[in-house]
C-alpha atoms as a PDB file:
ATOM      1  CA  UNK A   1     -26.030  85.628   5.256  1.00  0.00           C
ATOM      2  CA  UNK A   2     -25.436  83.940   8.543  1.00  0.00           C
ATOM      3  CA  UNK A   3     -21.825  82.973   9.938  1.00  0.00           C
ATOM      4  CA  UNK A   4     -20.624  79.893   9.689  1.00  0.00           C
ATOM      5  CA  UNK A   5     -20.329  77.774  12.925  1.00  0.00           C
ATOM      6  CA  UNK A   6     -16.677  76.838  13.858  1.00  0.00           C
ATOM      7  CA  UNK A   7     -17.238  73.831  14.455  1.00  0.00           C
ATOM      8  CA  UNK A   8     -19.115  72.917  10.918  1.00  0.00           C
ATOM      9  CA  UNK A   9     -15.701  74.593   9.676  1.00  0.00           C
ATOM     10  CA  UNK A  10     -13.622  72.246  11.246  1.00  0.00           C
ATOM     11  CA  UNK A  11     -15.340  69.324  10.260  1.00  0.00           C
ATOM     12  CA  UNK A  12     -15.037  70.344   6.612  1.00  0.00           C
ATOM     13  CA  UNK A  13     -11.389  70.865   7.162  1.00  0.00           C
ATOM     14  CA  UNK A  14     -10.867  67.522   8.932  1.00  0.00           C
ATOM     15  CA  UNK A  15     -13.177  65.009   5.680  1.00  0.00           C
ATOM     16  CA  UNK A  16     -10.680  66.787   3.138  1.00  0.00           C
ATOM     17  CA  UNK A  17      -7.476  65.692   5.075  1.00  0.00           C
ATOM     18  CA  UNK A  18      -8.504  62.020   5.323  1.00  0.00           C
ATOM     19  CA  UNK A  19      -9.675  62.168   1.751  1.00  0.00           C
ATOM     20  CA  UNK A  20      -6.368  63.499   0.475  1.00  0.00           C
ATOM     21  CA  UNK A  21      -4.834  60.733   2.337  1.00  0.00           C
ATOM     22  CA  UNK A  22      -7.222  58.206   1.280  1.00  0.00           C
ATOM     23  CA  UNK A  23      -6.183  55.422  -1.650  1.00  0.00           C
ATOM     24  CA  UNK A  24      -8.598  52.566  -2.872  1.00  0.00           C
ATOM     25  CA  UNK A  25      -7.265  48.876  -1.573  1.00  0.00           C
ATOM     26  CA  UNK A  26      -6.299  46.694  -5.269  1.00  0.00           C
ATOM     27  CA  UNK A  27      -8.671  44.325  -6.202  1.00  0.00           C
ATOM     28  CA  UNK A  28      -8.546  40.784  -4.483  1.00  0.00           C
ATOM     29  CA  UNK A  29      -6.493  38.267  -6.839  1.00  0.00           C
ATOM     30  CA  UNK A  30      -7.655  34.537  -7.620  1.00  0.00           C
ATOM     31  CA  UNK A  31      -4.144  33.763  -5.885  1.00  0.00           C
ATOM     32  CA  UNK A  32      -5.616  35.502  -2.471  1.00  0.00           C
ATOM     33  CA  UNK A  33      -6.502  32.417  -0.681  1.00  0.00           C
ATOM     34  CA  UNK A  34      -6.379  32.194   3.202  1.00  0.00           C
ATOM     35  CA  UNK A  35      -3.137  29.891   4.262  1.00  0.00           C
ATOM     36  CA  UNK A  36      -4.437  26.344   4.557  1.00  0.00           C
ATOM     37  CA  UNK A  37      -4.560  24.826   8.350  1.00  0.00           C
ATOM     38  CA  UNK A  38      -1.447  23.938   9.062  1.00  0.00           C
ATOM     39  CA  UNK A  39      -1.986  20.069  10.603  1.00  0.00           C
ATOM     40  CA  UNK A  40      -0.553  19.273  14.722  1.00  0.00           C
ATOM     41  CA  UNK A  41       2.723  17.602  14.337  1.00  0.00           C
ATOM     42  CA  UNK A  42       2.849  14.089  14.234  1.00  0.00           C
ATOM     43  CA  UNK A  43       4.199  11.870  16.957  1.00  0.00           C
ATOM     44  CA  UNK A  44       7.648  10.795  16.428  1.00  0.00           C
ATOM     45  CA  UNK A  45       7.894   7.421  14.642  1.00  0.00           C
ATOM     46  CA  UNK A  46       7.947   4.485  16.977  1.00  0.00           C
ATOM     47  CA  UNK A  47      11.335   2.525  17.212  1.00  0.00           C
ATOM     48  CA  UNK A  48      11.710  -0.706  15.472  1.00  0.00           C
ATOM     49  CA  UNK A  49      11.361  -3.612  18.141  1.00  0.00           C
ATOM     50  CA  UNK A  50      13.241  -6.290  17.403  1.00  0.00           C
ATOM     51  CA  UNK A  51      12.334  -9.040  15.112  1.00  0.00           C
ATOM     52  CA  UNK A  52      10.621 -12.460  16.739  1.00  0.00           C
ATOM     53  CA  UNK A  53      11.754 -15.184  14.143  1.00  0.00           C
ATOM     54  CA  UNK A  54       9.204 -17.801  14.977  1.00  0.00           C
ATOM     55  CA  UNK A  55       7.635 -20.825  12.921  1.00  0.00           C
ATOM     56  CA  UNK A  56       4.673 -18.716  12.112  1.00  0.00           C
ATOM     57  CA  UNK A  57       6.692 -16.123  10.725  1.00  0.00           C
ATOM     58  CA  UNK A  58       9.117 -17.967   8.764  1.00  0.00           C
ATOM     59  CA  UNK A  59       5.172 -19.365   7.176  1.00  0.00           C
ATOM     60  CA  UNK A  60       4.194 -16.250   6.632  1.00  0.00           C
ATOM     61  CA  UNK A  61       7.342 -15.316   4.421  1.00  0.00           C
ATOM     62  CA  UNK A  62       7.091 -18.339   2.609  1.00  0.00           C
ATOM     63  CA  UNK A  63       3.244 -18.037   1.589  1.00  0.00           C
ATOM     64  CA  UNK A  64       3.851 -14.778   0.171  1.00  0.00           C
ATOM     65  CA  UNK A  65       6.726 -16.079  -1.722  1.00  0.00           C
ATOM     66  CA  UNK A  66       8.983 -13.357   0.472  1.00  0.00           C
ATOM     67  CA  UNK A  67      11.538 -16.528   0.583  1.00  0.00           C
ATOM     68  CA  UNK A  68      11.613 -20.107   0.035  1.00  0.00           C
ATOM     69  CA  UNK A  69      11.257 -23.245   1.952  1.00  0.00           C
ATOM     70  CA  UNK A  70      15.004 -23.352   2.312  1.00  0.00           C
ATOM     71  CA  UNK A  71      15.928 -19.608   2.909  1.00  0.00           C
ATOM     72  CA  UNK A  72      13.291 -19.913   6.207  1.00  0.00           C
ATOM     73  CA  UNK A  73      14.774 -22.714   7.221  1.00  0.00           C
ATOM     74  CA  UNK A  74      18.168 -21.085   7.094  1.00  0.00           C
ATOM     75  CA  UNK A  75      16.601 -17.726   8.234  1.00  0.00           C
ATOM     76  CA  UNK A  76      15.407 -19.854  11.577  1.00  0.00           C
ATOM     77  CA  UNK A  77      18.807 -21.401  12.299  1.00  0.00           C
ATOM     78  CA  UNK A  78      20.785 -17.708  11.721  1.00  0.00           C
ATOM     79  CA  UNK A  79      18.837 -16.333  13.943  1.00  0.00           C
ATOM     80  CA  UNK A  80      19.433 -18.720  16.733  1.00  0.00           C
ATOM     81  CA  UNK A  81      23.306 -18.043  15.796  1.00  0.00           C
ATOM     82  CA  UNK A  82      22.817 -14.471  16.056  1.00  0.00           C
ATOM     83  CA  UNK A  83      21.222 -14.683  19.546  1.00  0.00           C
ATOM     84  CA  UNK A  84      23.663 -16.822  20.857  1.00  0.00           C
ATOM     85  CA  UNK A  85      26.217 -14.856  19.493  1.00  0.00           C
ATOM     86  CA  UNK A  86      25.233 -11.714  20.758  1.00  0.00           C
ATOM     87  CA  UNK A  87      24.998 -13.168  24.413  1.00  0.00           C
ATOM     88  CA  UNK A  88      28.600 -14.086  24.083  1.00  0.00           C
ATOM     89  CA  UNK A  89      28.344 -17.516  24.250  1.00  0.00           C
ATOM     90  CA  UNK A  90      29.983 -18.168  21.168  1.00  0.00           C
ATOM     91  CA  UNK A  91      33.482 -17.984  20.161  1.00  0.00           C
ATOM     92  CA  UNK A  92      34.667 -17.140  16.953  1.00  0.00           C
ATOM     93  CA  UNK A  93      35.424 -20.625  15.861  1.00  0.00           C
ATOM     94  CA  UNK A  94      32.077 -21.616  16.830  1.00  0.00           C
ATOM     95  CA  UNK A  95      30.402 -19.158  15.290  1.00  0.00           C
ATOM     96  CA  UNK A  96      32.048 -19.973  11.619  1.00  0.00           C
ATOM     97  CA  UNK A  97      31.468 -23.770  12.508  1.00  0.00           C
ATOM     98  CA  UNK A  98      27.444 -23.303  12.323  1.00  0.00           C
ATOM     99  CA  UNK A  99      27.632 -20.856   9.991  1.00  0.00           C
ATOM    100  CA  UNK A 100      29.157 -23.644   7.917  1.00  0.00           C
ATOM    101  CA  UNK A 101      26.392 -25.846   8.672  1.00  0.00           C
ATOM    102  CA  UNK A 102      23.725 -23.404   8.144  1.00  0.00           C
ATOM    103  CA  UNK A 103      25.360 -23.109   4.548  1.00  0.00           C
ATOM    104  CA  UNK A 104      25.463 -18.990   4.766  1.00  0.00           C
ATOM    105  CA  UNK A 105      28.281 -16.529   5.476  1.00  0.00           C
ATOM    106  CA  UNK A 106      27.172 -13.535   8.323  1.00  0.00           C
ATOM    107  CA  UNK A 107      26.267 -11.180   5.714  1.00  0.00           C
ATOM    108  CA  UNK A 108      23.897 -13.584   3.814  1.00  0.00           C
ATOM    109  CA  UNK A 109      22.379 -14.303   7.064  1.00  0.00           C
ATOM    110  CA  UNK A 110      21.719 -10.679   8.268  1.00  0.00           C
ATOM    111  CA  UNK A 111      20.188  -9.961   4.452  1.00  0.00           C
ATOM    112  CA  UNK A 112      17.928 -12.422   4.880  1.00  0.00           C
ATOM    113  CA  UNK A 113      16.590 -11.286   8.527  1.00  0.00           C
ATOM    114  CA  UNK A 114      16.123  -8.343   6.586  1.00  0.00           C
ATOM    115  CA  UNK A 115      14.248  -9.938   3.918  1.00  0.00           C
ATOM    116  CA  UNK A 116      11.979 -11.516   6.863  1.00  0.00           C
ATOM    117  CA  UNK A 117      10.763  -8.084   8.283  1.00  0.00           C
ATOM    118  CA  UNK A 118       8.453  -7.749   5.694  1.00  0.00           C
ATOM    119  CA  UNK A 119       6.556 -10.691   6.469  1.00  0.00           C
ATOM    120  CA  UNK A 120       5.652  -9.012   9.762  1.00  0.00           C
ATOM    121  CA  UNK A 121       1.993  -7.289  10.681  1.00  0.00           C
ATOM    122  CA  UNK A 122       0.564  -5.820  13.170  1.00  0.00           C
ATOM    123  CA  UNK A 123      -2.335  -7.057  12.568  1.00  0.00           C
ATOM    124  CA  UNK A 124      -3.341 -10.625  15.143  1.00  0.00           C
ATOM    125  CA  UNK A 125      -4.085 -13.829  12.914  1.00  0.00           C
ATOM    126  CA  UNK A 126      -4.276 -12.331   9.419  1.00  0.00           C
ATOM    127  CA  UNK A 127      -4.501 -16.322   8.373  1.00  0.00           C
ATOM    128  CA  UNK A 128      -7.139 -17.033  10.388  1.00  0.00           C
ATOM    129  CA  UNK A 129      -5.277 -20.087  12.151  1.00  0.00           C
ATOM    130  CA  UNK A 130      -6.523 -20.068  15.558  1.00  0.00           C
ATOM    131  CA  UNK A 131      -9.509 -19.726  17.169  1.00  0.00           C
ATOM    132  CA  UNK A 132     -11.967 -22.343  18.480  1.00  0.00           C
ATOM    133  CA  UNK A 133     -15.489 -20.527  16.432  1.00  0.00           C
ATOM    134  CA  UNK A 134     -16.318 -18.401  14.072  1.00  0.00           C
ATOM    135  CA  UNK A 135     -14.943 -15.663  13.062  1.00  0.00           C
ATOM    136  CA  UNK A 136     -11.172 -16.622  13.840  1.00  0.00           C
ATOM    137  CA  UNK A 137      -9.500 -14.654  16.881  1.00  0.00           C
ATOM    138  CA  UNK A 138      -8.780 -10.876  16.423  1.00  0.00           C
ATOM    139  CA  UNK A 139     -11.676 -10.557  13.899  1.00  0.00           C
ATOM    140  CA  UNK A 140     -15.461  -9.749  13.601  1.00  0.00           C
ATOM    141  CA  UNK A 141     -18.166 -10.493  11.067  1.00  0.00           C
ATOM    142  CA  UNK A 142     -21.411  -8.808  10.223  1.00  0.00           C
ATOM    143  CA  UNK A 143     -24.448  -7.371   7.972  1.00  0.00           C
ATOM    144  CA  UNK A 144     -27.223  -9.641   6.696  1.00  0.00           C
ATOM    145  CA  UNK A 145     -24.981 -12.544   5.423  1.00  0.00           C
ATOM    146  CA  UNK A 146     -21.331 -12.463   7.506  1.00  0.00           C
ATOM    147  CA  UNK A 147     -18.658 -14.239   6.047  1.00  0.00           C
ATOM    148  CA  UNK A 148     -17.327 -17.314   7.825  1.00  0.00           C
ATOM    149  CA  UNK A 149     -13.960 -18.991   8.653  1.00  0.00           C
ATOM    150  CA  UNK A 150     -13.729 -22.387   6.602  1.00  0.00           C
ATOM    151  CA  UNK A 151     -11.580 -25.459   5.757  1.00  0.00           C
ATOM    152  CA  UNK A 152     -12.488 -25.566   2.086  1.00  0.00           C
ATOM    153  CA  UNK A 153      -9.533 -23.577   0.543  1.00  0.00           C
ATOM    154  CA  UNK A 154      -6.507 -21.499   1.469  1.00  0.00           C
ATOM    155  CA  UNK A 155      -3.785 -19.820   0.470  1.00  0.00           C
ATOM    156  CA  UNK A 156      -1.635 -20.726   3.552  1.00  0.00           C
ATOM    157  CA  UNK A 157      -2.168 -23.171   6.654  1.00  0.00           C
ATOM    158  CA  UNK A 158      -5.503 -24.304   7.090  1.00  0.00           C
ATOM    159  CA  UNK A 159      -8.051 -21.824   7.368  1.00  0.00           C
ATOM    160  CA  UNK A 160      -9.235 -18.693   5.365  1.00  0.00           C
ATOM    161  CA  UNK A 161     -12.434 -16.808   4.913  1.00  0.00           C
ATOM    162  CA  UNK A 162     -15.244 -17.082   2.635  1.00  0.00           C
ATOM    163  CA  UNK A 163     -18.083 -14.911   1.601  1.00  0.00           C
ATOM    164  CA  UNK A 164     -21.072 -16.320  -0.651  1.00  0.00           C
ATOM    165  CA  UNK A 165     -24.007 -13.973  -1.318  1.00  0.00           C
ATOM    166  CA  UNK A 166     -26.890 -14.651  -3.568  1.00  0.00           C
ATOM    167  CA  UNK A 167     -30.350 -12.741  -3.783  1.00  0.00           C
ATOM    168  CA  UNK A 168     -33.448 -13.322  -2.556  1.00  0.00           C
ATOM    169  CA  UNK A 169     -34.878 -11.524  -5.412  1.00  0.00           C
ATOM    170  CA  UNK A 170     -33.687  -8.261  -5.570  1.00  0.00           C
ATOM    171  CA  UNK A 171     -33.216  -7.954  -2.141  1.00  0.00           C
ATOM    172  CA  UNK A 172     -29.303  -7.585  -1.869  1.00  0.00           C
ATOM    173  CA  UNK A 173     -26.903  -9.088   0.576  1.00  0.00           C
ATOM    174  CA  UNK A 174     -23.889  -7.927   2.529  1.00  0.00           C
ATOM    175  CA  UNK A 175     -21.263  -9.264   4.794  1.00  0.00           C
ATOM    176  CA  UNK A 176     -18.965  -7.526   6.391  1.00  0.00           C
ATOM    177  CA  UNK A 177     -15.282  -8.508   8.202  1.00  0.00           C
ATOM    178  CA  UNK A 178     -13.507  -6.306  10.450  1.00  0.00           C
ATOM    179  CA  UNK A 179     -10.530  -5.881  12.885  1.00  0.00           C
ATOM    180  CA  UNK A 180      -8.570  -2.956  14.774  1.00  0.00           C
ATOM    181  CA  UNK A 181      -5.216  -2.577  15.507  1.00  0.00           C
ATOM    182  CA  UNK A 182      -3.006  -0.027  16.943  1.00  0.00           C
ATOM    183  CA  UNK A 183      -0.685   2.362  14.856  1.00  0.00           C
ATOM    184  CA  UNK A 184       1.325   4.908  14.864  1.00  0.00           C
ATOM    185  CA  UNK A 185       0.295   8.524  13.268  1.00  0.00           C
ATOM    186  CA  UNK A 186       2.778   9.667  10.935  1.00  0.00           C
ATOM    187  CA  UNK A 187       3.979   5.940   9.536  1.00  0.00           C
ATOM    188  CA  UNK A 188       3.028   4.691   6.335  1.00  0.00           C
ATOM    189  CA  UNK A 189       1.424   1.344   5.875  1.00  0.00           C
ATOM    190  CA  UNK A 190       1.109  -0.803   3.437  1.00  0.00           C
ATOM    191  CA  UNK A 191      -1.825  -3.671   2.906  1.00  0.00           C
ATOM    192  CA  UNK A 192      -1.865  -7.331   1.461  1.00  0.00           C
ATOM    193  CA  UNK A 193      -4.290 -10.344   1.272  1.00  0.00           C
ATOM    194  CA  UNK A 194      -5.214 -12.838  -0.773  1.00  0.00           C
ATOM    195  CA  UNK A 195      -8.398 -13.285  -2.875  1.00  0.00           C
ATOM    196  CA  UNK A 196      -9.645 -15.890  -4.681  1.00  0.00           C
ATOM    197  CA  UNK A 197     -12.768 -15.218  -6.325  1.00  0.00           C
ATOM    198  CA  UNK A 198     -14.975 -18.355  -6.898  1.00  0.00           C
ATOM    199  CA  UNK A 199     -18.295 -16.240  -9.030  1.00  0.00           C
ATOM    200  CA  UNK A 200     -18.682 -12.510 -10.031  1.00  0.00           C
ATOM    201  CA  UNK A 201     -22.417 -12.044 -10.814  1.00  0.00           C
ATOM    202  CA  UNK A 202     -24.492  -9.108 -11.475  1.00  0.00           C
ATOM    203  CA  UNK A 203     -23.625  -5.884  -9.148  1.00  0.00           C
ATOM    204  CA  UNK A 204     -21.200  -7.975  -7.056  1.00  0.00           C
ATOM    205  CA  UNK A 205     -18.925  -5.367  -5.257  1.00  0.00           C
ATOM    206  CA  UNK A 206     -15.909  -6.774  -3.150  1.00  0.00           C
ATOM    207  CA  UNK A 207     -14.282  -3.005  -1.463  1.00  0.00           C
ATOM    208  CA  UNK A 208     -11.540  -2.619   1.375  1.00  0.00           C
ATOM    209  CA  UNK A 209     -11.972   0.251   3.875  1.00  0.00           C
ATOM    210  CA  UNK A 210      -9.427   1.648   6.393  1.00  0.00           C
ATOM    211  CA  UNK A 211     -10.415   4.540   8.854  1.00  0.00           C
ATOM    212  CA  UNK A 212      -7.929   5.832  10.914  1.00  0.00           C
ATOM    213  CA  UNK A 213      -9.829   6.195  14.381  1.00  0.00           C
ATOM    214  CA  UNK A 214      -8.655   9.494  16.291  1.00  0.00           C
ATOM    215  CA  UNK A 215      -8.041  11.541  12.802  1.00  0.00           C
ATOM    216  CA  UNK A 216     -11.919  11.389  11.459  1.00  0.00           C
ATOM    217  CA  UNK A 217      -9.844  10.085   8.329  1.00  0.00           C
ATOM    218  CA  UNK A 218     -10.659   6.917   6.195  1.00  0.00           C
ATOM    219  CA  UNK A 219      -9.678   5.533   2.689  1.00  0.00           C
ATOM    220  CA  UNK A 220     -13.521   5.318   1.820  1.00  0.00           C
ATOM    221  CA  UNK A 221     -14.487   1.984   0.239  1.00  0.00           C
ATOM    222  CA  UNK A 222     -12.229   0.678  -2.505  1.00  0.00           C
ATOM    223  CA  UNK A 223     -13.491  -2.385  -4.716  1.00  0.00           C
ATOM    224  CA  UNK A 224     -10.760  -4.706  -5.497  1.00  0.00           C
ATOM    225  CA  UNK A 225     -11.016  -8.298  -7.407  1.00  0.00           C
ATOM    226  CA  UNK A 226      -9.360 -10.614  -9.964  1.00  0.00           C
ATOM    227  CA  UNK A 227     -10.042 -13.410 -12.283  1.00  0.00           C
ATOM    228  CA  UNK A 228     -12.244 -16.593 -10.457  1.00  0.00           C
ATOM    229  CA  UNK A 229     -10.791 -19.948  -9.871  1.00  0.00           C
ATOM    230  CA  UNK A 230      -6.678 -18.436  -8.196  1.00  0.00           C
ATOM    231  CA  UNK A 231      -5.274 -17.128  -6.022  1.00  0.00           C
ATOM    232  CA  UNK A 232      -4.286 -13.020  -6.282  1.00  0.00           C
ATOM    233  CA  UNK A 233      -2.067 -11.424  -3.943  1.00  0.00           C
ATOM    234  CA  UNK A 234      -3.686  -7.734  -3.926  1.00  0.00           C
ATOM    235  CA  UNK A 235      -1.523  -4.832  -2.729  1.00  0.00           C
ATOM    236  CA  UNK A 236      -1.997  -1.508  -1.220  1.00  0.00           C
ATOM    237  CA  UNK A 237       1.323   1.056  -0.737  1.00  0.00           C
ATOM    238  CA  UNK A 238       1.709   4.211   0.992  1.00  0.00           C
ATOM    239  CA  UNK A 239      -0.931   4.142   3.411  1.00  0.00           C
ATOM    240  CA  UNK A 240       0.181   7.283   5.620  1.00  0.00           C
ATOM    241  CA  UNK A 241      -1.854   7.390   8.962  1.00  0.00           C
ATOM    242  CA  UNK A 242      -2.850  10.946   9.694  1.00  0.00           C
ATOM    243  CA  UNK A 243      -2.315  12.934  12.355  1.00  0.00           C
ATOM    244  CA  UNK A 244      -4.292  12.058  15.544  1.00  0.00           C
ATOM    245  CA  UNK A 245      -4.622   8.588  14.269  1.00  0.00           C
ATOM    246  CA  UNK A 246      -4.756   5.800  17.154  1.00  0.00           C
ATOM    247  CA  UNK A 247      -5.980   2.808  16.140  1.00  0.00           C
ATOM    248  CA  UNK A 248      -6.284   1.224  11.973  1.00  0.00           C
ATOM    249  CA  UNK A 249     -10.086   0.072  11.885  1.00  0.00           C
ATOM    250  CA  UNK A 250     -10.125  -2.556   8.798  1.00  0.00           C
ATOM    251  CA  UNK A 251     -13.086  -3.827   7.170  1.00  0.00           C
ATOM    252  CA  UNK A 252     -13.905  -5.647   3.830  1.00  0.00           C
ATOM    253  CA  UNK A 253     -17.181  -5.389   2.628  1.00  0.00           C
ATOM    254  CA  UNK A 254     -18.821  -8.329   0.340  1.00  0.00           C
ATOM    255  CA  UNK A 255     -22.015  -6.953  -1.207  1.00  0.00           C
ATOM    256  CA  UNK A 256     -24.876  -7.110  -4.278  1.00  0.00           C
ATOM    257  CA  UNK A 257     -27.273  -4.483  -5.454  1.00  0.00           C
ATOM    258  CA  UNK A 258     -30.522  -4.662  -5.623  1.00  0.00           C
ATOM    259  CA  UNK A 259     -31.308  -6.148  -8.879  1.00  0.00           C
ATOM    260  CA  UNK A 260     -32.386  -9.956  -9.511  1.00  0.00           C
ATOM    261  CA  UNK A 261     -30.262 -12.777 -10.029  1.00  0.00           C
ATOM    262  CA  UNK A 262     -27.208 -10.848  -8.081  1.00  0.00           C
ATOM    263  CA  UNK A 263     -24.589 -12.835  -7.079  1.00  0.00           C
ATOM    264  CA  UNK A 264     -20.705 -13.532  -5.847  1.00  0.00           C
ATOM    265  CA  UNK A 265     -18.538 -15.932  -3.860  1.00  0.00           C
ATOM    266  CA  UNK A 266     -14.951 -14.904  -2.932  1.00  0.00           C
ATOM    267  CA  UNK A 267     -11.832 -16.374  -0.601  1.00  0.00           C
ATOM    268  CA  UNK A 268     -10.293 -14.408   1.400  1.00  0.00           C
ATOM    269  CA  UNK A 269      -6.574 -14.952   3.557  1.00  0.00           C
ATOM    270  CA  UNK A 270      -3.175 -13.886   4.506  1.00  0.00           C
ATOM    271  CA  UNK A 271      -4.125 -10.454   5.342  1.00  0.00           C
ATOM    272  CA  UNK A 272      -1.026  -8.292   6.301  1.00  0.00           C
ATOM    273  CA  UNK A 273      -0.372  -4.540   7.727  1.00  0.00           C
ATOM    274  CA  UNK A 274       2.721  -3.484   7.873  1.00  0.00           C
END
């Protein structure tokens, strides 16, 4: 019988020691899931610029029933107080003498300031007031059948939107009308407008959609609507702009399917972002 090589000896020697060391890895678990990408901070939220109290504000607060004809009126005069005031040109018995006349104390007058904040938006000319064409300033239309800026109803001031589609057919119809607007990642948002819905016919589809340009982020399209023939105040909270986000891109979207006899009309103002 031949002698065994050293080396062939060795080797032997060398697969038992790792094997005795050895021990199988457990199973993976269902709870083993890789740690989910954590998301870049978010900018620091922007500071609060001061509020402009202005005609077309005070409007804005009292179309969406935020306070009444006489609280803007009072909200207006306060705030001329408070400006004066706080340039010192006012002295104390000055101060209480147009408070007097105003009809409010200080602290009625700084709650309703308060109150008037959330009549602001960042978005330009959510009423549709001025321009000299169509669409209205700040905004764009599109798609087969565009929606246009018209006289025939509102909900406040003079103007608002209007979308009528019918089918040629079954060929469908769709108008489309957009605006962007600068935000902040990080904040949270919240959306309001007015609809008034004239017809809802076969496959009629009214739908919101926000994308959040610089996050590759969007709400996807949301239908909304209410009962023909009033005015509805719709209402979207707790819109949180994601990281990276830059700019809100907002577009409603008036459309039929493709079936015959398809249909719908709808109003559209006081749009607000804030």
């Amino acid at each position: 019988m031949p002698a065994k090589s050293p080396l062939l000896t060795s080797a032997v020697l060398l697969t038992w020691t790792v094997l005795a060391c050895w021990h199988p890895l457990p199973a993976a678990s269902p709870e083993d899931k890789p740690a989910p990408e954590v998301p870049p901070e978010a900018p620091a939220a922007k500071q609060k610029q001061e509020l402009v109290v202005d005609l077309a504000l005070i409007r804005r607060a009292v179309v969406n029933g935020i306070l009444n004809a006489r609280e803007g009126k009072q909200a207006l005069e306060f705030d001329r107080l408070r400006r004066d005031k706080k340039a010192n040109a006012l002295s104390t018995e000055e101060v209480d003498a147009r408070l007097q006349k105003i009809g409010l104390r200080w602290e009625a007058g700084v709650a309703l300031l308060e109150k008037l904040a959330d009549a602001t938006s960042i978005l330009k000319n959510g009423g549709f007031e001025t321009g000299e064409s169509d669409p209205a300033d700040g905004w764009s239309v599109a798609a087969s059948h565009p929606p246009t800026r018209t006289k025939a109803t509102s909900h406040g001031g003079t103007y608002s939107v209007h979308s009528k589609l019918t089918n040629d057919g079954a060929t469908p119809c769709e108008g489309l009308l957009r605006c962007q607007t600068p935000i902040v990642a990080g904040e949270t948002y919240r959306l309001e407008f007015w609809i008034k819905p004239v017809a809802i016919g076969p496959s009629y589809v009214s739908q919101y959609h926000l994308q959040w340009v610089g996050s590759g982020r969007s709400t996807g399209f949301v239908a909304f609507t209410a009962k023909p023939g009033k005015w509805t105040k719709i209402t979207v909270p707790k819109l949180v702009a994601p990281p990276r986000a830059k700019q809100a891109f907002l577009t409603f979207r008036f459309v039929t399917g493709a079936v015959e006899g398809g249909h719908g009309e709808m109003y559209i103002d006081d749009i607000v972002l804030r």
